[in-house]
N, C-alpha and C. Protein backbone atom coordinates (compact mmCIF):
# COMPACT_ATOMS: atom_id res chain seq x y z
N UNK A 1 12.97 9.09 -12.55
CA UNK A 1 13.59 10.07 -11.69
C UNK A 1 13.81 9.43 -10.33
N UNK A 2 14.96 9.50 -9.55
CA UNK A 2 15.06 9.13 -8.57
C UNK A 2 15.41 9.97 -7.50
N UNK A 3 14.90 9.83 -5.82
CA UNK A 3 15.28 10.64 -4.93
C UNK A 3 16.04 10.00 -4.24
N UNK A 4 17.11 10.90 -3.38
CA UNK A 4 17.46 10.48 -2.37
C UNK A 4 16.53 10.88 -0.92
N UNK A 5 16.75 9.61 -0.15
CA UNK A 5 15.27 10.01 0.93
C UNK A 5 16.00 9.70 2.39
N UNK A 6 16.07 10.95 3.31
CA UNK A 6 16.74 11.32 4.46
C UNK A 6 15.89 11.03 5.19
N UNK A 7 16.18 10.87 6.26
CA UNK A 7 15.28 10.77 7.92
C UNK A 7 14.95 11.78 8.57
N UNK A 8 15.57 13.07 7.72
CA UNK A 8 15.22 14.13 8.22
C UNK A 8 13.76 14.98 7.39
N UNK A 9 13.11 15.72 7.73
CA UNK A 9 12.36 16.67 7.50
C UNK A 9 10.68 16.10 7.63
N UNK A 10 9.53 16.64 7.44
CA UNK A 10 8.64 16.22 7.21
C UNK A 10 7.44 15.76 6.07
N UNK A 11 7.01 14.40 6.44
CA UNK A 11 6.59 14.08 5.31
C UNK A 11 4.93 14.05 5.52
N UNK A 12 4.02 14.91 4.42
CA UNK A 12 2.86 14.53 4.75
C UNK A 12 2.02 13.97 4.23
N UNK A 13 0.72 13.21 5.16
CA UNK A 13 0.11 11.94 4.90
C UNK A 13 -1.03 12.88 3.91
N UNK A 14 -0.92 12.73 2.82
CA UNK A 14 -1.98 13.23 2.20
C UNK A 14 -3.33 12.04 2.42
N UNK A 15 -4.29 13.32 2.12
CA UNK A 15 -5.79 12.87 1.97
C UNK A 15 -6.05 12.32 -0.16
N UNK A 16 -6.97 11.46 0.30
CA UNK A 16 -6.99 11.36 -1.58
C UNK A 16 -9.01 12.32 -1.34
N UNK A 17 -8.82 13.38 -2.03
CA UNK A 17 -10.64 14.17 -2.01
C UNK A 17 -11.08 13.26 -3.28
N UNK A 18 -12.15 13.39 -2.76
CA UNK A 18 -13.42 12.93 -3.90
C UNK A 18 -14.34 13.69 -4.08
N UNK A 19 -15.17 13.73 -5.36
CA UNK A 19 -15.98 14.71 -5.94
C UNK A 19 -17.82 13.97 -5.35
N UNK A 20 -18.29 14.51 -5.62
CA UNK A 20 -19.82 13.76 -4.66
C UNK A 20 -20.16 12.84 -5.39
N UNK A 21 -20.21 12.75 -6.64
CA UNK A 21 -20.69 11.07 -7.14
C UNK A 21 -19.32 9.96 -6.94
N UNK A 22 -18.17 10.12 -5.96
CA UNK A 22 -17.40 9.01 -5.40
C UNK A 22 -16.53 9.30 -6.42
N UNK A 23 -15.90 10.39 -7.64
CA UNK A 23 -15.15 9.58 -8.38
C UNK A 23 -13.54 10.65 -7.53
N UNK A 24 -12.64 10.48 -7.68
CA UNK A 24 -11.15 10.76 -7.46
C UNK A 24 -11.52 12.73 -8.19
N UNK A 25 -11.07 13.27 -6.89
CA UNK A 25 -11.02 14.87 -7.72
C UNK A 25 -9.78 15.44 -7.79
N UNK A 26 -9.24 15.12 -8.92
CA UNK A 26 -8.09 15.34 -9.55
C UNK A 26 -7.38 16.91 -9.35
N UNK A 27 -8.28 17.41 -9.56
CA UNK A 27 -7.71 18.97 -9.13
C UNK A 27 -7.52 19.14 -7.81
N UNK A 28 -8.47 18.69 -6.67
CA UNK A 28 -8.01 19.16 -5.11
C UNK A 28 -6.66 18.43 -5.19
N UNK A 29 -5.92 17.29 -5.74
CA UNK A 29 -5.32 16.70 -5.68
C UNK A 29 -3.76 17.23 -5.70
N UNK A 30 -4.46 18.13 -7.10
CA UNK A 30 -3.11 19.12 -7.33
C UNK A 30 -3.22 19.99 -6.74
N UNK A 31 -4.33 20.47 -5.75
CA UNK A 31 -3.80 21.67 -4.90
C UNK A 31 -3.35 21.36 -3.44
N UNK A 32 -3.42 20.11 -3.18
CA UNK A 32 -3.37 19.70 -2.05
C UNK A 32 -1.59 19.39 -2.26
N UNK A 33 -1.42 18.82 -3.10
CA UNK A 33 0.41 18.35 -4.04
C UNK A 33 1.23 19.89 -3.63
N UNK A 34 0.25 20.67 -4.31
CA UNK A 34 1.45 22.03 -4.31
C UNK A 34 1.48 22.64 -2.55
N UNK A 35 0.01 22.54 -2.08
CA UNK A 35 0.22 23.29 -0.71
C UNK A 35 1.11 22.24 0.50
N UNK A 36 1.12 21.19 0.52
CA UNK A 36 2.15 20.56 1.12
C UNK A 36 3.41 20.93 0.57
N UNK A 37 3.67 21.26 -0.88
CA UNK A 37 5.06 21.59 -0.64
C UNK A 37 5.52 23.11 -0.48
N UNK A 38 4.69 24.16 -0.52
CA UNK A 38 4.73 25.11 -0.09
C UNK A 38 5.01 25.80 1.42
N UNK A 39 3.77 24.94 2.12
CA UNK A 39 4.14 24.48 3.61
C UNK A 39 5.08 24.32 3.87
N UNK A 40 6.29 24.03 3.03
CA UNK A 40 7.86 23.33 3.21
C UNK A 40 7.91 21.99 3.74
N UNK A 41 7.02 20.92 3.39
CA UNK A 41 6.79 19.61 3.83
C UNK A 41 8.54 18.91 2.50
N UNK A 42 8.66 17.88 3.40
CA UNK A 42 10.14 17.45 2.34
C UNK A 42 9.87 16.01 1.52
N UNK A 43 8.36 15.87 2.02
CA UNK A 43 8.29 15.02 1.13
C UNK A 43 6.47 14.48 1.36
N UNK A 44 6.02 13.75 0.06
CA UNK A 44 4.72 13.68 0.67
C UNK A 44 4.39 11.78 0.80
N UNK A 45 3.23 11.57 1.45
CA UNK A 45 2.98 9.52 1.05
C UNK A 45 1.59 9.57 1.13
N UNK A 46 1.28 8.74 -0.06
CA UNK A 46 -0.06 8.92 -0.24
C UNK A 46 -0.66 7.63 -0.56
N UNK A 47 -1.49 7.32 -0.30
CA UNK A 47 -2.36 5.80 -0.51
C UNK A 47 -1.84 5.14 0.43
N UNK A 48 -2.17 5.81 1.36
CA UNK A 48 -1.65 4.53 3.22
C UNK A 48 -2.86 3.80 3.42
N UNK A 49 -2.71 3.19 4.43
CA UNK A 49 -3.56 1.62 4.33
C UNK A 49 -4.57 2.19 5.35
N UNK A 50 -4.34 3.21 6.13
CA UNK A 50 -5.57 3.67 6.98
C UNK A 50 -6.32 4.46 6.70
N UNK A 51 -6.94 4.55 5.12
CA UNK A 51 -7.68 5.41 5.20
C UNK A 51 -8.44 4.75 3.52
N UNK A 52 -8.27 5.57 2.89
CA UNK A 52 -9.38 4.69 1.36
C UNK A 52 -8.56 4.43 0.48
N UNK A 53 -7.24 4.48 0.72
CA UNK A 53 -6.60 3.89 -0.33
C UNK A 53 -6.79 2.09 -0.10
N UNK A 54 -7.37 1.31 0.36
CA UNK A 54 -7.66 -0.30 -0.04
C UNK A 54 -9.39 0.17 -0.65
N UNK A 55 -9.70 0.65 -0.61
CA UNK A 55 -11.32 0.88 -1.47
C UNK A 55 -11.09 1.19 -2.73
N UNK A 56 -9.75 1.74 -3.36
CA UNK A 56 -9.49 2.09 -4.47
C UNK A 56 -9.51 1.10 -5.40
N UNK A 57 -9.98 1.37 -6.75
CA UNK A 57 -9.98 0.55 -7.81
C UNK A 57 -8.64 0.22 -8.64
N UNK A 58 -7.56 -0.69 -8.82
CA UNK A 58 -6.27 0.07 -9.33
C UNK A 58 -6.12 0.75 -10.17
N UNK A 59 -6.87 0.90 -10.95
CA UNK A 59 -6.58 1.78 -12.14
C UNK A 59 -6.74 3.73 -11.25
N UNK A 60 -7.82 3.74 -10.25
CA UNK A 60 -8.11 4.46 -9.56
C UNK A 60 -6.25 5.12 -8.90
N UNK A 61 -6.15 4.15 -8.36
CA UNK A 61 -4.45 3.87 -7.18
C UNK A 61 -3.77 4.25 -8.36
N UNK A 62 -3.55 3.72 -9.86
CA UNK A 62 -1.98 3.98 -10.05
C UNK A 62 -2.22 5.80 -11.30
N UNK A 63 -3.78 6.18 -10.84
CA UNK A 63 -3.68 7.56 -11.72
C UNK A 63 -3.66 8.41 -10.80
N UNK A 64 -3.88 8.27 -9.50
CA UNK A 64 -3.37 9.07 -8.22
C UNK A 64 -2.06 9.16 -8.51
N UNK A 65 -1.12 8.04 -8.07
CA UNK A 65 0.35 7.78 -8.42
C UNK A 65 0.76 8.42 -9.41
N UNK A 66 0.76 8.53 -10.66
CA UNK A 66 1.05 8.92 -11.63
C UNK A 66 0.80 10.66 -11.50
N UNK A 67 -0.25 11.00 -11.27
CA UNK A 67 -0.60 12.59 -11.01
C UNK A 67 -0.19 13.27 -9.92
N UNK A 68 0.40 12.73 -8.61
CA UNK A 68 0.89 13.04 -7.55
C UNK A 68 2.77 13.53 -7.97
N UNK A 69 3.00 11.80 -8.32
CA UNK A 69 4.37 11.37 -8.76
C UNK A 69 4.95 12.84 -10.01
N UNK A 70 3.90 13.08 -10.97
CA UNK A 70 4.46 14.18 -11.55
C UNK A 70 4.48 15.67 -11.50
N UNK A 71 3.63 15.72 -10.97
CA UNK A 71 3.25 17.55 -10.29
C UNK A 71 4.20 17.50 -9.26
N UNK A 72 4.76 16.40 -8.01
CA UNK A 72 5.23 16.88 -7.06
C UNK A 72 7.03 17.26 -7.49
N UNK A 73 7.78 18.05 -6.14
CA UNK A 73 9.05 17.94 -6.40
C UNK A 73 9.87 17.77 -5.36
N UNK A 74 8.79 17.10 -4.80
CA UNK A 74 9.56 16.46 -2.91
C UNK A 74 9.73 15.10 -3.58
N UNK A 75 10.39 14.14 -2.65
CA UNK A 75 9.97 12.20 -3.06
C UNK A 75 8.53 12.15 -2.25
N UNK A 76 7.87 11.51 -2.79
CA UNK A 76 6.72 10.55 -3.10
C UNK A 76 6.57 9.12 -2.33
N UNK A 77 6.31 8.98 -1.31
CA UNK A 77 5.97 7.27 -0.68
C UNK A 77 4.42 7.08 -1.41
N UNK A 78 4.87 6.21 -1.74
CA UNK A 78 3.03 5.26 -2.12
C UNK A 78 3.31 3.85 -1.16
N UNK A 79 2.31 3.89 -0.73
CA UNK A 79 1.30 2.81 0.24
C UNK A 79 1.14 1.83 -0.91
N UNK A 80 1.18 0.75 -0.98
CA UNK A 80 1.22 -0.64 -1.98
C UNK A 80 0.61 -1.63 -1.19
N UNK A 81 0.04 -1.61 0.20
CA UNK A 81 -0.50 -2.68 0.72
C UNK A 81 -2.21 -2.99 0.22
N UNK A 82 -2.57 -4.56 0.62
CA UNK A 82 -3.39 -4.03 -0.19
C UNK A 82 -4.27 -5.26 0.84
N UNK A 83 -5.61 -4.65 0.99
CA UNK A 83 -6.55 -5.95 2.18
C UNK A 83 -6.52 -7.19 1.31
N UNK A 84 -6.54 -8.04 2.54
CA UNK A 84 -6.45 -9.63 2.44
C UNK A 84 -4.98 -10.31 2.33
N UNK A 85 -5.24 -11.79 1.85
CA UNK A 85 -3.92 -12.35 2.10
C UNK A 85 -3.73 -12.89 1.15
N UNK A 86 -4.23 -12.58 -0.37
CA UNK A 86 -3.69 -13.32 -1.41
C UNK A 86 -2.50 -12.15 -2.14
């Protein structure tokens, strides 16, 4: 699926929640997905480099992606940077 992506409207920096033994909580995930677009946000980006998306495991990073990417119906930025220099 592809978007077209304007300079206009707002896009928000989602949080990734976690459940208390550290693992990814998939459900705040989807409620956090739907209330940004309810809010009327025009689009959301998630796994930015200032916050725990480089602590993520990838398999961790691309089932965020994947569960964000399909519940949402704004476009989607994913953060792809990743610590260090290799």
């Amino acid at each position: 699926m592809a978007f077209s992506v304007s300079s206009k409207g707002v896009y928000a920096i989602a949080t990734t929640p976690f459940l208390k033994d550290g693992s990814v909580d998939f459900t705040s995930i989807d409620r956090l997905t739907d209330f940004y677009e309810e809010s009327g946000c025009t689009g959301i980006t998630i796994l930015g480099i200032m916050g725990e998306a480089p602590k993520l495991e990838p398999e961790e990073s691309r089932a965020i992606v994947k569960r964000v990417v399909s519940r949402a119906k704004v476009p989607v930025i994913v953060g792809v940077s990743a610590p260090g220099f290799a």
